[in-house]
PDB file of N, CA and C in Angstrom:
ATOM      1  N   UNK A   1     112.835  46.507  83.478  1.00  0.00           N
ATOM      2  CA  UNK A   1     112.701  47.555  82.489  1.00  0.00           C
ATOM      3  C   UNK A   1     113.960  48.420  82.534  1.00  0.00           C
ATOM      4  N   UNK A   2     114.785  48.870  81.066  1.00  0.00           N
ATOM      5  CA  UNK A   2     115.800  49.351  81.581  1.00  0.00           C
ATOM      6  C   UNK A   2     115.547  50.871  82.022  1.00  0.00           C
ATOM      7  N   UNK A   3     116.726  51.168  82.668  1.00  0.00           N
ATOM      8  CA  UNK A   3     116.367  52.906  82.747  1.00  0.00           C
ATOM      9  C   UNK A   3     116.321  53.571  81.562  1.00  0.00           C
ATOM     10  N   UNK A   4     115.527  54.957  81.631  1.00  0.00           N
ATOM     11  CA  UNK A   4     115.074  56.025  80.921  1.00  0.00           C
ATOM     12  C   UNK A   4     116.755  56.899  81.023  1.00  0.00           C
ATOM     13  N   UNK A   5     116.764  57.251  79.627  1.00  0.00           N
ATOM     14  CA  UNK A   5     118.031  57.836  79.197  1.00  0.00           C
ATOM     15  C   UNK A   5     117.876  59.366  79.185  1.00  0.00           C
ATOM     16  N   UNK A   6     118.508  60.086  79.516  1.00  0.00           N
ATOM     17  CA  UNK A   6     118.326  61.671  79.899  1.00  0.00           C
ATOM     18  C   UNK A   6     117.926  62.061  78.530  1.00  0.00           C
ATOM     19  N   UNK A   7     117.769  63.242  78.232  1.00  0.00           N
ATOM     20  CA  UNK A   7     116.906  63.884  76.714  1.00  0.00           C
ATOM     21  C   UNK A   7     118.372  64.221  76.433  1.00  0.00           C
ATOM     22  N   UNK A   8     119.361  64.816  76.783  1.00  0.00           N
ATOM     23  CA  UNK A   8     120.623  65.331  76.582  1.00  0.00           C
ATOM     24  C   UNK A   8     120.992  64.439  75.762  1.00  0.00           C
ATOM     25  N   UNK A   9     120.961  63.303  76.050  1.00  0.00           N
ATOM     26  CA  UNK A   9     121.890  61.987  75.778  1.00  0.00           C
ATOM     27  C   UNK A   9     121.036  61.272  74.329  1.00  0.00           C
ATOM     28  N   UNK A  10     119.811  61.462  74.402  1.00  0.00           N
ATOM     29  CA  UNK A  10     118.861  61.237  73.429  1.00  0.00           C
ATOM     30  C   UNK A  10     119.240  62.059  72.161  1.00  0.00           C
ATOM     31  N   UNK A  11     119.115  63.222  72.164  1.00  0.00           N
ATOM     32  CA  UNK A  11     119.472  64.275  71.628  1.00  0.00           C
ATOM     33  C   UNK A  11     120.545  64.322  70.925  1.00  0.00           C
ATOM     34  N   UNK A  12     121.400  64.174  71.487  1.00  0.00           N
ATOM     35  CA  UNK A  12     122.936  63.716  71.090  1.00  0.00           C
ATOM     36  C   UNK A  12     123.100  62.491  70.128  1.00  0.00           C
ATOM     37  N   UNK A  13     122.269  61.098  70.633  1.00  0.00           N
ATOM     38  CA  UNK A  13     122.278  59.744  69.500  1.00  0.00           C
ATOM     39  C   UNK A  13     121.857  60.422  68.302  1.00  0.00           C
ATOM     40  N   UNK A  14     120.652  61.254  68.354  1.00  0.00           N
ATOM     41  CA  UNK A  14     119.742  61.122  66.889  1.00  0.00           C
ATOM     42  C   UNK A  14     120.385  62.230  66.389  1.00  0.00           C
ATOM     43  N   UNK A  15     120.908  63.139  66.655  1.00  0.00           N
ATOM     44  CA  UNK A  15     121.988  64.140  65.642  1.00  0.00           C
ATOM     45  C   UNK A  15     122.951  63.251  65.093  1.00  0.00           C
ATOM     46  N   UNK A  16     123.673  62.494  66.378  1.00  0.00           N
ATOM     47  CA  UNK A  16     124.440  61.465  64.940  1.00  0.00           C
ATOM     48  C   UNK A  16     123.839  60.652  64.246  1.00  0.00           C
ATOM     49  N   UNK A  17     122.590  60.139  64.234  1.00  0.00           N
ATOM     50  CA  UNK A  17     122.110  59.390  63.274  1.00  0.00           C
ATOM     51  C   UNK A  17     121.744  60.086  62.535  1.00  0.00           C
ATOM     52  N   UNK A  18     121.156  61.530  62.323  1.00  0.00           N
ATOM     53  CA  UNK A  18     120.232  62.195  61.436  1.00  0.00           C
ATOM     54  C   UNK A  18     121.800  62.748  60.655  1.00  0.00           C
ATOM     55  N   UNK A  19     123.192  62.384  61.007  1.00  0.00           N
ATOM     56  CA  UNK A  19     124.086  63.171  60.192  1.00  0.00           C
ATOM     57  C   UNK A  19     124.333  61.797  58.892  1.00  0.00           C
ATOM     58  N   UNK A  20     123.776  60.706  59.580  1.00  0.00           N
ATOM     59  CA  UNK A  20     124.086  59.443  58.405  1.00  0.00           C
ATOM     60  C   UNK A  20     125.399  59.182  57.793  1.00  0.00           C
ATOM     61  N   UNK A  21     126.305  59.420  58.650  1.00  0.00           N
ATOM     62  CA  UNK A  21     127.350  58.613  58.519  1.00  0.00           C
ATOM     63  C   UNK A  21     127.791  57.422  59.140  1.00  0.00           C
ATOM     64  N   UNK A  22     127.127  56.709  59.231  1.00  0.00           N
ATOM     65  CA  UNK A  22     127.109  55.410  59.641  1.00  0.00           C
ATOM     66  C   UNK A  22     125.883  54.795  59.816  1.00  0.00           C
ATOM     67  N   UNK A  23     125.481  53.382  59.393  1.00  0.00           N
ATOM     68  CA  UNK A  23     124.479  52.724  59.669  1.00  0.00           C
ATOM     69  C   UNK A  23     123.641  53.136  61.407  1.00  0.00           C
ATOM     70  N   UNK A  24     122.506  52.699  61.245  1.00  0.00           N
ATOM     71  CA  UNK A  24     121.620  52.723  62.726  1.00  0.00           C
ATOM     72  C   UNK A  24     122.093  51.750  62.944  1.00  0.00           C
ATOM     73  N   UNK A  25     122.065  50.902  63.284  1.00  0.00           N
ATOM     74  CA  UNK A  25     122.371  49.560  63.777  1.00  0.00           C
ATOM     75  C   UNK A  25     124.041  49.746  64.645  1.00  0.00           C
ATOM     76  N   UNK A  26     124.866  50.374  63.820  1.00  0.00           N
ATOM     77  CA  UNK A  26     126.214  50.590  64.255  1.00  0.00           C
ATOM     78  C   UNK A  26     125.819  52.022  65.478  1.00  0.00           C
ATOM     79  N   UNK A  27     125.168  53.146  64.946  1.00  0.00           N
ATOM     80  CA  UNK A  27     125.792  53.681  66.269  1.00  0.00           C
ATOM     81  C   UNK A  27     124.928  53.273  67.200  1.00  0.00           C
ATOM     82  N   UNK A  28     123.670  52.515  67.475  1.00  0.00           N
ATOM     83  CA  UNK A  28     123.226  52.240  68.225  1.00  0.00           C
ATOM     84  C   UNK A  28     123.760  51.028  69.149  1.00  0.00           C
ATOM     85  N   UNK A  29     124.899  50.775  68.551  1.00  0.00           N
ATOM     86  CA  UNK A  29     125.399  49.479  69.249  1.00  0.00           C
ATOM     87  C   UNK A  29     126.889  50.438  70.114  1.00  0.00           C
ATOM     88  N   UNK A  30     127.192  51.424  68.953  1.00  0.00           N
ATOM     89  CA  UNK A  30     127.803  52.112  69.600  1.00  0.00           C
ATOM     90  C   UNK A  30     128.131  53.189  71.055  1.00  0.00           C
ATOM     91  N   UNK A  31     126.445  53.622  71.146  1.00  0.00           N
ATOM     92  CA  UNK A  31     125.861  54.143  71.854  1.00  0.00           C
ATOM     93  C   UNK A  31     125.333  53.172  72.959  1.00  0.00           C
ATOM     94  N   UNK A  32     125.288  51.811  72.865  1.00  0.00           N
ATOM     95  CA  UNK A  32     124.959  50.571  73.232  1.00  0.00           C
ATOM     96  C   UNK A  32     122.643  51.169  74.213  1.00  0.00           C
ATOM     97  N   UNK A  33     122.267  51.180  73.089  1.00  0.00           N
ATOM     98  CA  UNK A  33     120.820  50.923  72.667  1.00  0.00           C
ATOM     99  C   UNK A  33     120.474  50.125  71.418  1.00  0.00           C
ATOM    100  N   UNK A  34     119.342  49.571  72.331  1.00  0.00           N
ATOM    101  CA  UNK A  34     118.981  49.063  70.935  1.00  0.00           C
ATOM    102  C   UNK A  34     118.897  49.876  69.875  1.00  0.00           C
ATOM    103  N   UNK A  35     118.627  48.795  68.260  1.00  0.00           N
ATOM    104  CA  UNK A  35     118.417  49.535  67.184  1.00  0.00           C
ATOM    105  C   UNK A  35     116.923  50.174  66.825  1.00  0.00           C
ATOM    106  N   UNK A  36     115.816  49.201  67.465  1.00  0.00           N
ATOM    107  CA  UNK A  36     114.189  49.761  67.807  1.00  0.00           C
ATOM    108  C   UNK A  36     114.182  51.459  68.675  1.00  0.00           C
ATOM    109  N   UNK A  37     115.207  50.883  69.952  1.00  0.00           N
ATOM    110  CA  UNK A  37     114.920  52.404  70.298  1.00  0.00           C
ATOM    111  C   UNK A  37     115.603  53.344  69.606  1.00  0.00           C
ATOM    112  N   UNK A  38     116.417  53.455  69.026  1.00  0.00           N
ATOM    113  CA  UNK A  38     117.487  54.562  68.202  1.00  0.00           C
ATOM    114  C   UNK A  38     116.093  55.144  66.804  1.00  0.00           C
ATOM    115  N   UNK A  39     115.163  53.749  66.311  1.00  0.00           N
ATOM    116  CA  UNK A  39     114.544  54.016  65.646  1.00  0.00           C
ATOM    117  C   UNK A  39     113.389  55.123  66.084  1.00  0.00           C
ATOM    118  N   UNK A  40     112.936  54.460  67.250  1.00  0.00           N
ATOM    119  CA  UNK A  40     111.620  55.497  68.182  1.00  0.00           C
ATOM    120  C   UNK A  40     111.982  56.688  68.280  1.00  0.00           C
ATOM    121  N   UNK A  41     113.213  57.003  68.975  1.00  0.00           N
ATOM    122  CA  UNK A  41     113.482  58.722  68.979  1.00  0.00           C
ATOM    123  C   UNK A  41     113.634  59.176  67.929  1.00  0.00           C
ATOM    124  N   UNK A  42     114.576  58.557  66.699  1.00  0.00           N
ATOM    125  CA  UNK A  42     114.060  59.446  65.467  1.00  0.00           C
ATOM    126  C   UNK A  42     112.685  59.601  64.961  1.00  0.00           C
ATOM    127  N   UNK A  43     111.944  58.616  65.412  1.00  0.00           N
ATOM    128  CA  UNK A  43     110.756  58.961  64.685  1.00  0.00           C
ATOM    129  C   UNK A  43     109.849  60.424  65.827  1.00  0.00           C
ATOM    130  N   UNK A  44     110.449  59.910  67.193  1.00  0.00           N
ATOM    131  CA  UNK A  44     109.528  61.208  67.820  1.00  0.00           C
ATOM    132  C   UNK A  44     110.456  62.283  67.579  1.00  0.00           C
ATOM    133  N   UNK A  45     111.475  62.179  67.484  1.00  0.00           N
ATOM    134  CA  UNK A  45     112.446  63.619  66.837  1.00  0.00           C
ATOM    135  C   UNK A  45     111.219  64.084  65.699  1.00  0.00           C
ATOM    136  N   UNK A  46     110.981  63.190  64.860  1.00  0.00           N
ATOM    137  CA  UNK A  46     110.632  63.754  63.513  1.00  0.00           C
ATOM    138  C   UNK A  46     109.460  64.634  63.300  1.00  0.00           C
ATOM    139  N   UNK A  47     108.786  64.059  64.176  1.00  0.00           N
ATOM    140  CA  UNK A  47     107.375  64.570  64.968  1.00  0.00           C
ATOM    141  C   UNK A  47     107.378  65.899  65.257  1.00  0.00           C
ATOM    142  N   UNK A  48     108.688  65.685  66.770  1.00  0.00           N
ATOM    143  CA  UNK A  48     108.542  66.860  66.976  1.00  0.00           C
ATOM    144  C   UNK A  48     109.010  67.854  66.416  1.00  0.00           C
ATOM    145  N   UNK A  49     110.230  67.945  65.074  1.00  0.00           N
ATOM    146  CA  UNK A  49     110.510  69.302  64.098  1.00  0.00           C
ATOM    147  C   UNK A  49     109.465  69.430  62.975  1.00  0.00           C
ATOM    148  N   UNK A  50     108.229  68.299  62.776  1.00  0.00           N
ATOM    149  CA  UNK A  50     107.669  68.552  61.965  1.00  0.00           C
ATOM    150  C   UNK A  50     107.643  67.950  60.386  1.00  0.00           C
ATOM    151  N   UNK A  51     108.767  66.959  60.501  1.00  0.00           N
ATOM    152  CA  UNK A  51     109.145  66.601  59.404  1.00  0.00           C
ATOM    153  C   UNK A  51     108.063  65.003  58.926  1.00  0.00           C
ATOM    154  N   UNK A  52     107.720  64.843  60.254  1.00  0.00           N
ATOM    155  CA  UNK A  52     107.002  63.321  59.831  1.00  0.00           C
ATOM    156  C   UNK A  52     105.529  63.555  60.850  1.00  0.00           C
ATOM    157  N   UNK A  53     104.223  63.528  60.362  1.00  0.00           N
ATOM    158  CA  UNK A  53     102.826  63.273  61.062  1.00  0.00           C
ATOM    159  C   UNK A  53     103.393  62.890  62.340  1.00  0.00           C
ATOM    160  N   UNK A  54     102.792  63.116  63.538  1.00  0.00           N
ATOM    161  CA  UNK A  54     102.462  62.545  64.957  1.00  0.00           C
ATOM    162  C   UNK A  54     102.498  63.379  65.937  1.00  0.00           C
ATOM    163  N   UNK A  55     102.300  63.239  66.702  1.00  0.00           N
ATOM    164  CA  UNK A  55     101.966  63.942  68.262  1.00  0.00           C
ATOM    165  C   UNK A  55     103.361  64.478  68.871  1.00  0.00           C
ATOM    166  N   UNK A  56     103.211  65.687  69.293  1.00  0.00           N
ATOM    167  CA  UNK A  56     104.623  66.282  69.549  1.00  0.00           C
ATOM    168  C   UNK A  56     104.213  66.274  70.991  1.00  0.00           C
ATOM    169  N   UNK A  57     105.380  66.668  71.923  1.00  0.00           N
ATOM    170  CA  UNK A  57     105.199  66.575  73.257  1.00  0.00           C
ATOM    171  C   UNK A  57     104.191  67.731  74.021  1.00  0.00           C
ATOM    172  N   UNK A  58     103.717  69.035  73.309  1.00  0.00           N
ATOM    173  CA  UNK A  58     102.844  69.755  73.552  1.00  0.00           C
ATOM    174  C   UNK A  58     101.639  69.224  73.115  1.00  0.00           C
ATOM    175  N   UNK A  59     101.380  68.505  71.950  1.00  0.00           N
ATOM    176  CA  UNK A  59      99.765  68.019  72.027  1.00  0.00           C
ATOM    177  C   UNK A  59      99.343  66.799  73.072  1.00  0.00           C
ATOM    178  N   UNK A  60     100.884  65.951  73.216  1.00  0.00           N
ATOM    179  CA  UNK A  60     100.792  64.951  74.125  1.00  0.00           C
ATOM    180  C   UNK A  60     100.228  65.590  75.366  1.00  0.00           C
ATOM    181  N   UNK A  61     100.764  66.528  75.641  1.00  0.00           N
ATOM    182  CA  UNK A  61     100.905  66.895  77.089  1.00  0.00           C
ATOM    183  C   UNK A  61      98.839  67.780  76.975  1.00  0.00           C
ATOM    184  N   UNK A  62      98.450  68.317  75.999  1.00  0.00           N
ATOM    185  CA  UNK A  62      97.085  68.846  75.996  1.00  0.00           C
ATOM    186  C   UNK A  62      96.636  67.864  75.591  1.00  0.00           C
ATOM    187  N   UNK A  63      96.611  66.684  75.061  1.00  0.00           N
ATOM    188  CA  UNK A  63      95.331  65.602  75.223  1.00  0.00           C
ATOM    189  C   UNK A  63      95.696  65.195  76.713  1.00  0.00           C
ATOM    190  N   UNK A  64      96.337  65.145  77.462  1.00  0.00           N
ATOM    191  CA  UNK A  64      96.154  64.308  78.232  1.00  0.00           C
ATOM    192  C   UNK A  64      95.654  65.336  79.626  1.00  0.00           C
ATOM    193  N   UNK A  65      95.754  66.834  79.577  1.00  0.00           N
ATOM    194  CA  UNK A  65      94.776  67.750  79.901  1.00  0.00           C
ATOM    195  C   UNK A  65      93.126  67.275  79.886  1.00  0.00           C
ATOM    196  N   UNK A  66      93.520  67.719  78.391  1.00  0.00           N
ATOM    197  CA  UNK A  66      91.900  67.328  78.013  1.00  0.00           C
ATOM    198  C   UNK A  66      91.259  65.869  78.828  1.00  0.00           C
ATOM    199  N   UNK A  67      92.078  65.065  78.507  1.00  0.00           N
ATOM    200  CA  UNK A  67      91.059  64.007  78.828  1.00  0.00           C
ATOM    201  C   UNK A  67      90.902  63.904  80.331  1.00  0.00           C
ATOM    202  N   UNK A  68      91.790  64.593  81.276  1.00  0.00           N
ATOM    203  CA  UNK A  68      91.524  64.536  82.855  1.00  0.00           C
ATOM    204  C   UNK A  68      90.370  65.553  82.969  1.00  0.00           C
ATOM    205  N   UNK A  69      90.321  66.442  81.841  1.00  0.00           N
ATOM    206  CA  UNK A  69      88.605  67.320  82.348  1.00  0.00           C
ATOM    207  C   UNK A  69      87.713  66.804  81.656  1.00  0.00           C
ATOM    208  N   UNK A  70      87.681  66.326  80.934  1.00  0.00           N
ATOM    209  CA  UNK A  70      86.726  65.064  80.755  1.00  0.00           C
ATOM    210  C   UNK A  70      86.032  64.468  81.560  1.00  0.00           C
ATOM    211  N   UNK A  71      86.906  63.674  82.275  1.00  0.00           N
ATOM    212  CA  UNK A  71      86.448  62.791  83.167  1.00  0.00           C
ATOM    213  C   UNK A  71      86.319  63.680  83.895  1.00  0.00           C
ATOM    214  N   UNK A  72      86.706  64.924  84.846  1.00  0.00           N
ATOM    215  CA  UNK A  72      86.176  65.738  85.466  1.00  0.00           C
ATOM    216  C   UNK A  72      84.603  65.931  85.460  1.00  0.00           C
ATOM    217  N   UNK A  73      84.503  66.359  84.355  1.00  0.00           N
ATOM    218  CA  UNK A  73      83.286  66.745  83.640  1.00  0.00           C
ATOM    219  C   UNK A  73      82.241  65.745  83.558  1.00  0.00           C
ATOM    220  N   UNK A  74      82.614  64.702  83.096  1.00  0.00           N
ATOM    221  CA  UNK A  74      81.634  63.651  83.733  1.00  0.00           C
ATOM    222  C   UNK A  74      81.301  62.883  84.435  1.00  0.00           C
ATOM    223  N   UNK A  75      82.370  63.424  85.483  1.00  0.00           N
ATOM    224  CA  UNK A  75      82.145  63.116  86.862  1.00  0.00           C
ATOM    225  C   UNK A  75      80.575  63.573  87.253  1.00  0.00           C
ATOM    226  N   UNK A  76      80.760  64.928  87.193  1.00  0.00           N
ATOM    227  CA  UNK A  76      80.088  66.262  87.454  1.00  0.00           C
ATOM    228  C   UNK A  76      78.754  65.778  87.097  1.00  0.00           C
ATOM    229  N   UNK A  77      78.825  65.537  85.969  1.00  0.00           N
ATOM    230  CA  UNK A  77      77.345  65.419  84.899  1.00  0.00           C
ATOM    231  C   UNK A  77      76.857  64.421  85.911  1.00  0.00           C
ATOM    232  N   UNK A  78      77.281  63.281  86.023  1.00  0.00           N
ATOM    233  CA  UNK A  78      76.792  62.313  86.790  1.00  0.00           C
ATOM    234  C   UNK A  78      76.084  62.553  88.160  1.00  0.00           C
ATOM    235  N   UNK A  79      77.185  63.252  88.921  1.00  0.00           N
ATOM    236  CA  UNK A  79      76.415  63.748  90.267  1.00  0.00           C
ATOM    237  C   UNK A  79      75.331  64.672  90.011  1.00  0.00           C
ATOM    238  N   UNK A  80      75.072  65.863  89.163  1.00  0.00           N
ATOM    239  CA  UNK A  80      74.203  66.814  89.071  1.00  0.00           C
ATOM    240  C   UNK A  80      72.919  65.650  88.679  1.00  0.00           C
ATOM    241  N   UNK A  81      73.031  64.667  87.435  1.00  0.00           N
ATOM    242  CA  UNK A  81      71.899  64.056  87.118  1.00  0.00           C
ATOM    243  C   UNK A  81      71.053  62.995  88.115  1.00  0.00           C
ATOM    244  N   UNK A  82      72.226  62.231  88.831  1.00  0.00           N
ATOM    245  CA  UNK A  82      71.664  61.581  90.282  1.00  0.00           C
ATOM    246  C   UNK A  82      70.917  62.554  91.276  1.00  0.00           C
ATOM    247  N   UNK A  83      71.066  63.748  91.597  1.00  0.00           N
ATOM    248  CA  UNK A  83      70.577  64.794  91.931  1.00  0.00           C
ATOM    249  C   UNK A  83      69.353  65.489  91.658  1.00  0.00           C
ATOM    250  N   UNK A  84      69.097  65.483  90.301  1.00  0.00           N
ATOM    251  CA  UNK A  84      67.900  65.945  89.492  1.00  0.00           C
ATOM    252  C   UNK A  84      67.034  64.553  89.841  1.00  0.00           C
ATOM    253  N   UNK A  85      67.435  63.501  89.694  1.00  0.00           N
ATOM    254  CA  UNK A  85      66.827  62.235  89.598  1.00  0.00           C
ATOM    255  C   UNK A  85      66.396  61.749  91.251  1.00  0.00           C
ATOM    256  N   UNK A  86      66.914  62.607  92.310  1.00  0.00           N
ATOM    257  CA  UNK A  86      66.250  62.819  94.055  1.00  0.00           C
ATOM    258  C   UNK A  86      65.510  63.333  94.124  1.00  0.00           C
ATOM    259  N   UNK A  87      65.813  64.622  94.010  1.00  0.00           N
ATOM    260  CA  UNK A  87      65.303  65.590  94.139  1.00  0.00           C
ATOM    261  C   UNK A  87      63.638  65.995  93.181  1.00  0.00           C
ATOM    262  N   UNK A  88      63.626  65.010  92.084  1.00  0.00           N
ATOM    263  CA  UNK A  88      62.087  65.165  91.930  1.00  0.00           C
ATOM    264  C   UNK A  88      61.337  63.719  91.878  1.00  0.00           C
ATOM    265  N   UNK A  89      61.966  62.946  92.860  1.00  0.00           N
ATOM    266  CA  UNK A  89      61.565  61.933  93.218  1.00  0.00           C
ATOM    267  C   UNK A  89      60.583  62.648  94.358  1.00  0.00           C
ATOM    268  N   UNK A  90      61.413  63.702  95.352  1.00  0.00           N
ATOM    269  CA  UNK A  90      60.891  64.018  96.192  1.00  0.00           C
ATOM    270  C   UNK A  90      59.655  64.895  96.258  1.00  0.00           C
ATOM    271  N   UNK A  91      59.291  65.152  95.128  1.00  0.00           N
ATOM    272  CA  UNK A  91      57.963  66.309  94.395  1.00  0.00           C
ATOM    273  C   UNK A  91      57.260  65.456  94.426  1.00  0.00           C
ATOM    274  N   UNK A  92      56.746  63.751  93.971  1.00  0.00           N
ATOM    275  CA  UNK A  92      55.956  63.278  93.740  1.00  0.00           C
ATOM    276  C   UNK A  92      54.890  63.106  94.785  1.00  0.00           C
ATOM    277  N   UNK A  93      53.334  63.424  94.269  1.00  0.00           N
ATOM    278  CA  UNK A  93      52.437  63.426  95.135  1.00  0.00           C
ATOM    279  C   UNK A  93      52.041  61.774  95.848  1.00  0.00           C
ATOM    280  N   UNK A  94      51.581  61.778  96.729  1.00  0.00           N
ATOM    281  CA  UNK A  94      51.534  60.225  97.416  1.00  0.00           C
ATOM    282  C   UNK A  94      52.372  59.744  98.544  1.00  0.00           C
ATOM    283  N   UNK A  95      53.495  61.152  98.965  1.00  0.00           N
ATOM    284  CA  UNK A  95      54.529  60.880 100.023  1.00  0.00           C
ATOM    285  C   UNK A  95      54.461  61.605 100.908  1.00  0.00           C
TER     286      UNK A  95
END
């Protein structure tokens, strides 16, 4: 897998692509990335100023909150209901 490219350096490709003087394909060869990834950061660029639908790195970062208390949470549910489900096992007359 190749390495992860600093945001600096990211940052820097998609300003020259978003200035469109030159094909994607060229500065990405220039920049020597592929032309898929040159495509991906503009599209999460786009995201994240707002210009195109999708998940910016703050909702990324709160769903993935959310979903660890989630599973927190139904962790929880689980143990409290195994619990309820002992504990009046142990009420029943006949023991």
């Amino acid at each position: 897998m190749p390495r992860p490219h600093p945001k600096e350096f990211r940052d820097d490709v998609v300003a020259v692509a978003r200035r469109g003087e030159a094909p994607i394909a060229e500065i990405a060869r220039d920049f020597g990335i592929s032309e898929s990834c040159l495509r991906n950061w503009l599209a999460k660029a786009d995201a994240e100023d707002g210009h195109r639908p999708g998940a910016t790195l703050t909702d990324s970062a709160e769903l993935k909150e959310l979903r660890r208390r989630n599973r927190l949470l139904e962790q929880e549910n689980e143990v409290l209901r195994r619990a309820a489900a002992y504990l009046s096992q142990a009420n029943l007359p006949g023991k």
